[in-house]
N, C-alpha and C. Protein backbone atom coordinates (compact mmCIF):
# COMPACT_ATOMS: atom_id res chain seq x y z
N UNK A 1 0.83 -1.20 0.00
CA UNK A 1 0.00 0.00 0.00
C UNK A 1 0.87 1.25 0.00
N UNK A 2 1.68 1.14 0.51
CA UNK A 2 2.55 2.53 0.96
C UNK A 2 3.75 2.73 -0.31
N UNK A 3 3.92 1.74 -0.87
CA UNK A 3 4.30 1.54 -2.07
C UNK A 3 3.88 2.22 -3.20
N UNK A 4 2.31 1.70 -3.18
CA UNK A 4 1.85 2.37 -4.39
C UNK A 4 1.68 3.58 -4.64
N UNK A 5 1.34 4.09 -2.69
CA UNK A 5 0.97 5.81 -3.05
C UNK A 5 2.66 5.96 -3.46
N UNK A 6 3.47 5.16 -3.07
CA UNK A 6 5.03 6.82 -3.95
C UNK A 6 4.95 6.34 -5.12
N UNK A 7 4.61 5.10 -5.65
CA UNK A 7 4.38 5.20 -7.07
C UNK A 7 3.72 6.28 -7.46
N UNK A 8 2.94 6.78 -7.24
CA UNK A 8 1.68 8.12 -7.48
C UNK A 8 2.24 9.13 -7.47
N UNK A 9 3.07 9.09 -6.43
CA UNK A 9 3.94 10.35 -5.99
C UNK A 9 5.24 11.11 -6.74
N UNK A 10 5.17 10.57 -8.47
CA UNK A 10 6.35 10.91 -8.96
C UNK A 10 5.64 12.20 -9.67
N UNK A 11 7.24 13.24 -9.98
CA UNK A 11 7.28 14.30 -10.72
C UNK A 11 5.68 14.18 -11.84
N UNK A 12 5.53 13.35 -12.65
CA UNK A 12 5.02 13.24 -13.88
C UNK A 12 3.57 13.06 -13.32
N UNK A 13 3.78 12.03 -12.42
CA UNK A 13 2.19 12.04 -11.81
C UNK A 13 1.40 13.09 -10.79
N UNK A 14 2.27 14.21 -10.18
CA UNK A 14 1.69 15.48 -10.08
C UNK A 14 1.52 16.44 -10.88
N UNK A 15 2.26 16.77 -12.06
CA UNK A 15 2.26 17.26 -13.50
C UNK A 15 0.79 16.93 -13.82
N UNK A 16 0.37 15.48 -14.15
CA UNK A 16 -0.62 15.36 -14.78
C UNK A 16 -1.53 15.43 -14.00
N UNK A 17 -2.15 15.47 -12.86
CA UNK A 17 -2.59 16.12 -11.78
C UNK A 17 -2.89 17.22 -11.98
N UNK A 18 -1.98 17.99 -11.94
CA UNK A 18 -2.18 19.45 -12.38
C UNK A 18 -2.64 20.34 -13.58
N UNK A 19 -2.42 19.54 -14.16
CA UNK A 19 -1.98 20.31 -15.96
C UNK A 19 -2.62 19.01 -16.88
N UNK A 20 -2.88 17.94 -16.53
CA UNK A 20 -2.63 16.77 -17.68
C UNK A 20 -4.42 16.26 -17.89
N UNK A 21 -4.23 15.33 -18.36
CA UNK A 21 -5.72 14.61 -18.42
C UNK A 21 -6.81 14.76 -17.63
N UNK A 22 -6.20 15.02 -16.01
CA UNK A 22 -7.08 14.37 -14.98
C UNK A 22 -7.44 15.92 -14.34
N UNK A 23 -6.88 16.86 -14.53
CA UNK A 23 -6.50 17.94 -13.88
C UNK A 23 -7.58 18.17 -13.33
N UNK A 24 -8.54 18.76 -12.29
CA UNK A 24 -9.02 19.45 -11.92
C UNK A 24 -9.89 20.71 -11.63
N UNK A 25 -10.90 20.64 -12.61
CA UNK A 25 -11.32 22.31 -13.19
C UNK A 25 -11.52 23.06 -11.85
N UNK A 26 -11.59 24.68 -12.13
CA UNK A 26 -12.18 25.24 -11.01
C UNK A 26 -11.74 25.14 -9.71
N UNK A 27 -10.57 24.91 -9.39
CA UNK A 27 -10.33 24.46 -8.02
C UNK A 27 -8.90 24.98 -7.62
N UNK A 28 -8.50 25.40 -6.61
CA UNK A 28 -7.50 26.35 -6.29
C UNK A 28 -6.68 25.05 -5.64
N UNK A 29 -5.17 25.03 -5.99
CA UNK A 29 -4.92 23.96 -4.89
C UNK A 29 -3.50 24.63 -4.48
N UNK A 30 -3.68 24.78 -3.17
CA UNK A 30 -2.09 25.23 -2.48
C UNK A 30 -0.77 23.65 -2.19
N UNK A 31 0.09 24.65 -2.61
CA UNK A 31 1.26 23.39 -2.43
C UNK A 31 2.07 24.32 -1.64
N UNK A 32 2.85 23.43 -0.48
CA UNK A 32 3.51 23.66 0.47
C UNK A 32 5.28 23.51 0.67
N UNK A 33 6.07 24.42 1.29
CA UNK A 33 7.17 23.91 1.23
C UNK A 33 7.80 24.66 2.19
N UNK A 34 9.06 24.11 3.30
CA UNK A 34 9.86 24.95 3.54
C UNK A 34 11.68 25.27 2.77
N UNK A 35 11.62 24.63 1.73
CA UNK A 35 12.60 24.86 0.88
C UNK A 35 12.45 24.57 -0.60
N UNK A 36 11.83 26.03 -1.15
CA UNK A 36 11.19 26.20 -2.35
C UNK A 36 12.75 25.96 -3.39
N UNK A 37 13.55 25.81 -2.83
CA UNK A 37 14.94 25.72 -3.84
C UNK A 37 14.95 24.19 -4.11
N UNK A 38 14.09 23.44 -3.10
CA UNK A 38 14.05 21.84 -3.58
C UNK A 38 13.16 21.37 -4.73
N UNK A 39 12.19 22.44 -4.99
CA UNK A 39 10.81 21.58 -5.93
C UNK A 39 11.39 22.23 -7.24
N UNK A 40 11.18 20.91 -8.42
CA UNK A 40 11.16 20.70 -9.72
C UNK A 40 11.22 21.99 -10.09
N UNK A 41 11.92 22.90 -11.17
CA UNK A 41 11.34 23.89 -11.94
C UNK A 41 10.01 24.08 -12.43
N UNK A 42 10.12 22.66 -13.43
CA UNK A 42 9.25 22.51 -14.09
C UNK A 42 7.32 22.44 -12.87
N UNK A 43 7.62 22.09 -12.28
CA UNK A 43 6.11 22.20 -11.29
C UNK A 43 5.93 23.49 -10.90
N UNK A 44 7.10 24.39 -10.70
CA UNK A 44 6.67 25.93 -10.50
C UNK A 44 6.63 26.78 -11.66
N UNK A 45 6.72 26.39 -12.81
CA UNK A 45 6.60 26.74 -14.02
C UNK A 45 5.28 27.74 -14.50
N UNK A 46 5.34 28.99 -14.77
CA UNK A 46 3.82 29.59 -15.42
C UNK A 46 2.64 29.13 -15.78
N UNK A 47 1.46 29.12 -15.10
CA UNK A 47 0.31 28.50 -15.81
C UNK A 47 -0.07 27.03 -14.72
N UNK A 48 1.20 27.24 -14.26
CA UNK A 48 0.97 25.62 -13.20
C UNK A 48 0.97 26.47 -11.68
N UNK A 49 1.78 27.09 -11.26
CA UNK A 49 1.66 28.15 -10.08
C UNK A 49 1.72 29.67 -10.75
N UNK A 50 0.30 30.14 -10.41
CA UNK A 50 0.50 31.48 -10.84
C UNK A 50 0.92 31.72 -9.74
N UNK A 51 0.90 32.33 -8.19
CA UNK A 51 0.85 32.85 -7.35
C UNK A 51 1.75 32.26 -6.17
N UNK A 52 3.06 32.98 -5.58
CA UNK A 52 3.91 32.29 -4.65
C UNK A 52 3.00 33.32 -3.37
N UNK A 53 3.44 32.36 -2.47
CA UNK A 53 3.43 33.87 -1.30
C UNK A 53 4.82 33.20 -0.30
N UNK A 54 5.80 34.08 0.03
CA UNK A 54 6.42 33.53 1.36
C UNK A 54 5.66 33.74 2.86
N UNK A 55 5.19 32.93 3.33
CA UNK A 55 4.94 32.98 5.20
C UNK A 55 6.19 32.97 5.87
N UNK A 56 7.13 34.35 6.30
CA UNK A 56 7.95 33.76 7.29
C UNK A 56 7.44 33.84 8.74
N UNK A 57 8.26 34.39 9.68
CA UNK A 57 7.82 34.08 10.93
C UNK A 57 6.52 35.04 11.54
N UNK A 58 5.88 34.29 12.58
CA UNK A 58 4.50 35.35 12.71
C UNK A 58 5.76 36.77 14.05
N UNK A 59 5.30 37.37 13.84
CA UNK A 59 5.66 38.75 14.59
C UNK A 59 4.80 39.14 15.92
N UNK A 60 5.04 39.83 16.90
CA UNK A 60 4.27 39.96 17.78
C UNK A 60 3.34 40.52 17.39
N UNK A 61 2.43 41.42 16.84
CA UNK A 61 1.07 41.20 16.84
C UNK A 61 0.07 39.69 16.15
N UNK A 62 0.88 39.24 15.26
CA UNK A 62 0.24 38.13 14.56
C UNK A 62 0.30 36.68 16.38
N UNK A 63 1.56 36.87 16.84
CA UNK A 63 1.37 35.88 18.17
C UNK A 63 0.13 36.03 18.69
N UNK A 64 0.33 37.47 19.05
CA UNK A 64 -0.80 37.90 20.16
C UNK A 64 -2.50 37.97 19.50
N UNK A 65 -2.37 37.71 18.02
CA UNK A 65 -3.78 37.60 17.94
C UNK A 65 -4.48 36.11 17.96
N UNK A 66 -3.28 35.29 17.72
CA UNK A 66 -3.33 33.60 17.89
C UNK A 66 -3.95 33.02 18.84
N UNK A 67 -2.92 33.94 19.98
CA UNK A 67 -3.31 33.72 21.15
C UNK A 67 -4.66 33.97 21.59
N UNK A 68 -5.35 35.10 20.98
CA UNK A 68 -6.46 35.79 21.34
C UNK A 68 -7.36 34.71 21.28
N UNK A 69 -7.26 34.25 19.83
CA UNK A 69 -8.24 33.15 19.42
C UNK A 69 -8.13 32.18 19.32
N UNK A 70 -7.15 31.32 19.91
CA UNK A 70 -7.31 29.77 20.42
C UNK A 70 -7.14 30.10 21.88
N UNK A 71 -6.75 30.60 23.02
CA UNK A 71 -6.14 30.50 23.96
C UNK A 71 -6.67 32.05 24.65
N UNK A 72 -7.79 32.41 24.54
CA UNK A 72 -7.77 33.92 25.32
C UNK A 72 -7.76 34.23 26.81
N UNK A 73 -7.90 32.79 27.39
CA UNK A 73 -7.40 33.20 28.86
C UNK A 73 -5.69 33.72 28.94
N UNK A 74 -5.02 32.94 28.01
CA UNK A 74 -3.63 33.39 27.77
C UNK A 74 -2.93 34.90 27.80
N UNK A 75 -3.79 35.78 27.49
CA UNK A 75 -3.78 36.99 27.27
C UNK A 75 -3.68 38.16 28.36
N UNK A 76 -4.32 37.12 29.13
CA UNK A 76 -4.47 38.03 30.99
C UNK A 76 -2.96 37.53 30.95
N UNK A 77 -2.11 36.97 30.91
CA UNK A 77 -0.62 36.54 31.53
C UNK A 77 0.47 37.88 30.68
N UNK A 78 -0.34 38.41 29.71
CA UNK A 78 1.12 39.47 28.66
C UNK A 78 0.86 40.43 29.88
N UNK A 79 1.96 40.74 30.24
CA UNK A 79 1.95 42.25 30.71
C UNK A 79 2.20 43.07 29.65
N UNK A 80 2.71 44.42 30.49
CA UNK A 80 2.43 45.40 29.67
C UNK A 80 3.91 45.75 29.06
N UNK A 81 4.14 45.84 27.81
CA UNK A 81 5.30 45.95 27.26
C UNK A 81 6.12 44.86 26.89
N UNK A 82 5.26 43.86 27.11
CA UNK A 82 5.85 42.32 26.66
C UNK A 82 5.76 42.22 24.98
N UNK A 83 6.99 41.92 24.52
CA UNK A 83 6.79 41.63 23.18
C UNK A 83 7.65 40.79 22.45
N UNK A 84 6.79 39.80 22.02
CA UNK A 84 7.55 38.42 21.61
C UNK A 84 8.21 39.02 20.48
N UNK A 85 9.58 37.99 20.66
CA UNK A 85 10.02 37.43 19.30
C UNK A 85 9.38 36.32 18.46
N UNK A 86 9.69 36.96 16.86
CA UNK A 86 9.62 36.37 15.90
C UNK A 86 9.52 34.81 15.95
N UNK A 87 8.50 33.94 15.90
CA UNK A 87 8.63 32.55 15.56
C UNK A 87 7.92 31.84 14.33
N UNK A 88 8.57 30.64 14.34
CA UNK A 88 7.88 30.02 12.79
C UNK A 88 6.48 29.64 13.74
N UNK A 89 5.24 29.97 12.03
CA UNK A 89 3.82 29.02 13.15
C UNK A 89 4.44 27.83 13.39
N UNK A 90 4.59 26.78 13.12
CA UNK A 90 4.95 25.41 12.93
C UNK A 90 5.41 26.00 14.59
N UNK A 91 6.19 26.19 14.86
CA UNK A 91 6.78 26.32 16.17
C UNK A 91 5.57 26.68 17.26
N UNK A 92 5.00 27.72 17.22
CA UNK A 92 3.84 28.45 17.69
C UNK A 92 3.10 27.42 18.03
N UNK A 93 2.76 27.00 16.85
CA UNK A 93 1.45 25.60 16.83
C UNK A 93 2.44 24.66 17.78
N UNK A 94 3.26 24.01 17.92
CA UNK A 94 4.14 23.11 18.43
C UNK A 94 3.85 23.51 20.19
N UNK A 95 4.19 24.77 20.91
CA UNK A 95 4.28 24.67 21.87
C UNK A 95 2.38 24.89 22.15
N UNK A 96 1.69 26.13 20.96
CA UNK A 96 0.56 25.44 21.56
C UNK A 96 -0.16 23.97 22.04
N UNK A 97 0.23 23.17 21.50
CA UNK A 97 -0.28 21.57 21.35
C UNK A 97 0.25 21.08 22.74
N UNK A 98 1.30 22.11 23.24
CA UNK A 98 2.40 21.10 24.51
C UNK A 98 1.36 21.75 25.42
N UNK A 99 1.53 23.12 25.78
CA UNK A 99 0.81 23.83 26.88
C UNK A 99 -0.61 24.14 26.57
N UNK A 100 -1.53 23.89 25.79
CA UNK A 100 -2.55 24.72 25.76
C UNK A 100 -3.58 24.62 26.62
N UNK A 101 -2.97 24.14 27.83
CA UNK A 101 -3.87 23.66 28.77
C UNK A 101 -3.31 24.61 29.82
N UNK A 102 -2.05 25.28 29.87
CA UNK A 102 -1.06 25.76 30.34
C UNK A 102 -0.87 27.16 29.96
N UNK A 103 -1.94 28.35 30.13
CA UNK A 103 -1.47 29.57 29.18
C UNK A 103 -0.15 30.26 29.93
N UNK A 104 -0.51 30.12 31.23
CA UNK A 104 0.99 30.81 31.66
C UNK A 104 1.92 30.48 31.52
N UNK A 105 1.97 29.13 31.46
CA UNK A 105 3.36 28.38 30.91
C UNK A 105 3.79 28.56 29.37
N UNK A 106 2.49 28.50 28.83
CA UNK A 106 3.13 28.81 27.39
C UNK A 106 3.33 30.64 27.13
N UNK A 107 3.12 31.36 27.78
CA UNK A 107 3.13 33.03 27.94
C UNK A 107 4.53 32.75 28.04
N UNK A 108 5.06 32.25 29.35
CA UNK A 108 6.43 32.12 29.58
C UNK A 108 7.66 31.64 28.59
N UNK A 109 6.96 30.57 27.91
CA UNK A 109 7.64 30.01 26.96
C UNK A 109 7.85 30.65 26.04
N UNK A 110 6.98 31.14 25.66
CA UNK A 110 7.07 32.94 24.63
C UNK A 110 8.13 33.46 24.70
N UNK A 111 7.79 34.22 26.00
CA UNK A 111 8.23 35.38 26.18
C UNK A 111 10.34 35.18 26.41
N UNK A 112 10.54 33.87 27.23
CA UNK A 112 11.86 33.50 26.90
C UNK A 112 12.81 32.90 25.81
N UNK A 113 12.23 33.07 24.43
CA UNK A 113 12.54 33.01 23.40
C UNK A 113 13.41 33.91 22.86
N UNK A 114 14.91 33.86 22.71
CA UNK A 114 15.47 35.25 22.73
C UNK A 114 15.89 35.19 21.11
């Protein structure tokens, strides 16, 4: 089984996926990466990705609105003049999942991020 999906999984068989016989009308599909210097030319090619965007790290207001809305008891713990550093979501999401039971602990965990 696990076989067959990487059979599926070659260059040619996301091509045609995309672009080929089977393609997909009408339908927006995001592809993901943290090292856009690894994927095929040819798959980022015109007409196959119109549109890049880079996500780098969320910034302290983008934290603090995260926080707002998964976690808003969390929010009573910022004092005043507290202001995170820069993190990847992937990270963000990571310690949410550890503490989110934990806002002060994860406030803390924040906030000692240097």
């Amino acid at each position: 089984e696990k076989e067959a999906l990487l059979e599926f999984l070659t260059l040619s068989g996301i091509l045609n996926t995309l672009q080929g016989i089977s393609s997909p009308d009408e339908q927006i599909i995001f592809l993901t990466t943290n090292v856009i210097e690894s994927i095929d030319p040819y798959l980022l090619r015109k007409g196959r990705v119109d549109d890049t965007v880079f996500v780098g790290p969320l910034q302290d207001p983008q934290i603090k609105e995260y926080l707002s809305r998964y976690i808003p008891e969390a929010t009573s713990f910022i004092t005043d003049g507290l202001v995170f550093n820069p993190i990847l979501g992937c990270d963000l999401e990571d310690l949410y999942k550890t503490h989110h039971e934990e806002p002060e602990v994860l406030i803390h965990k924040l906030a000692e991020r240097a």
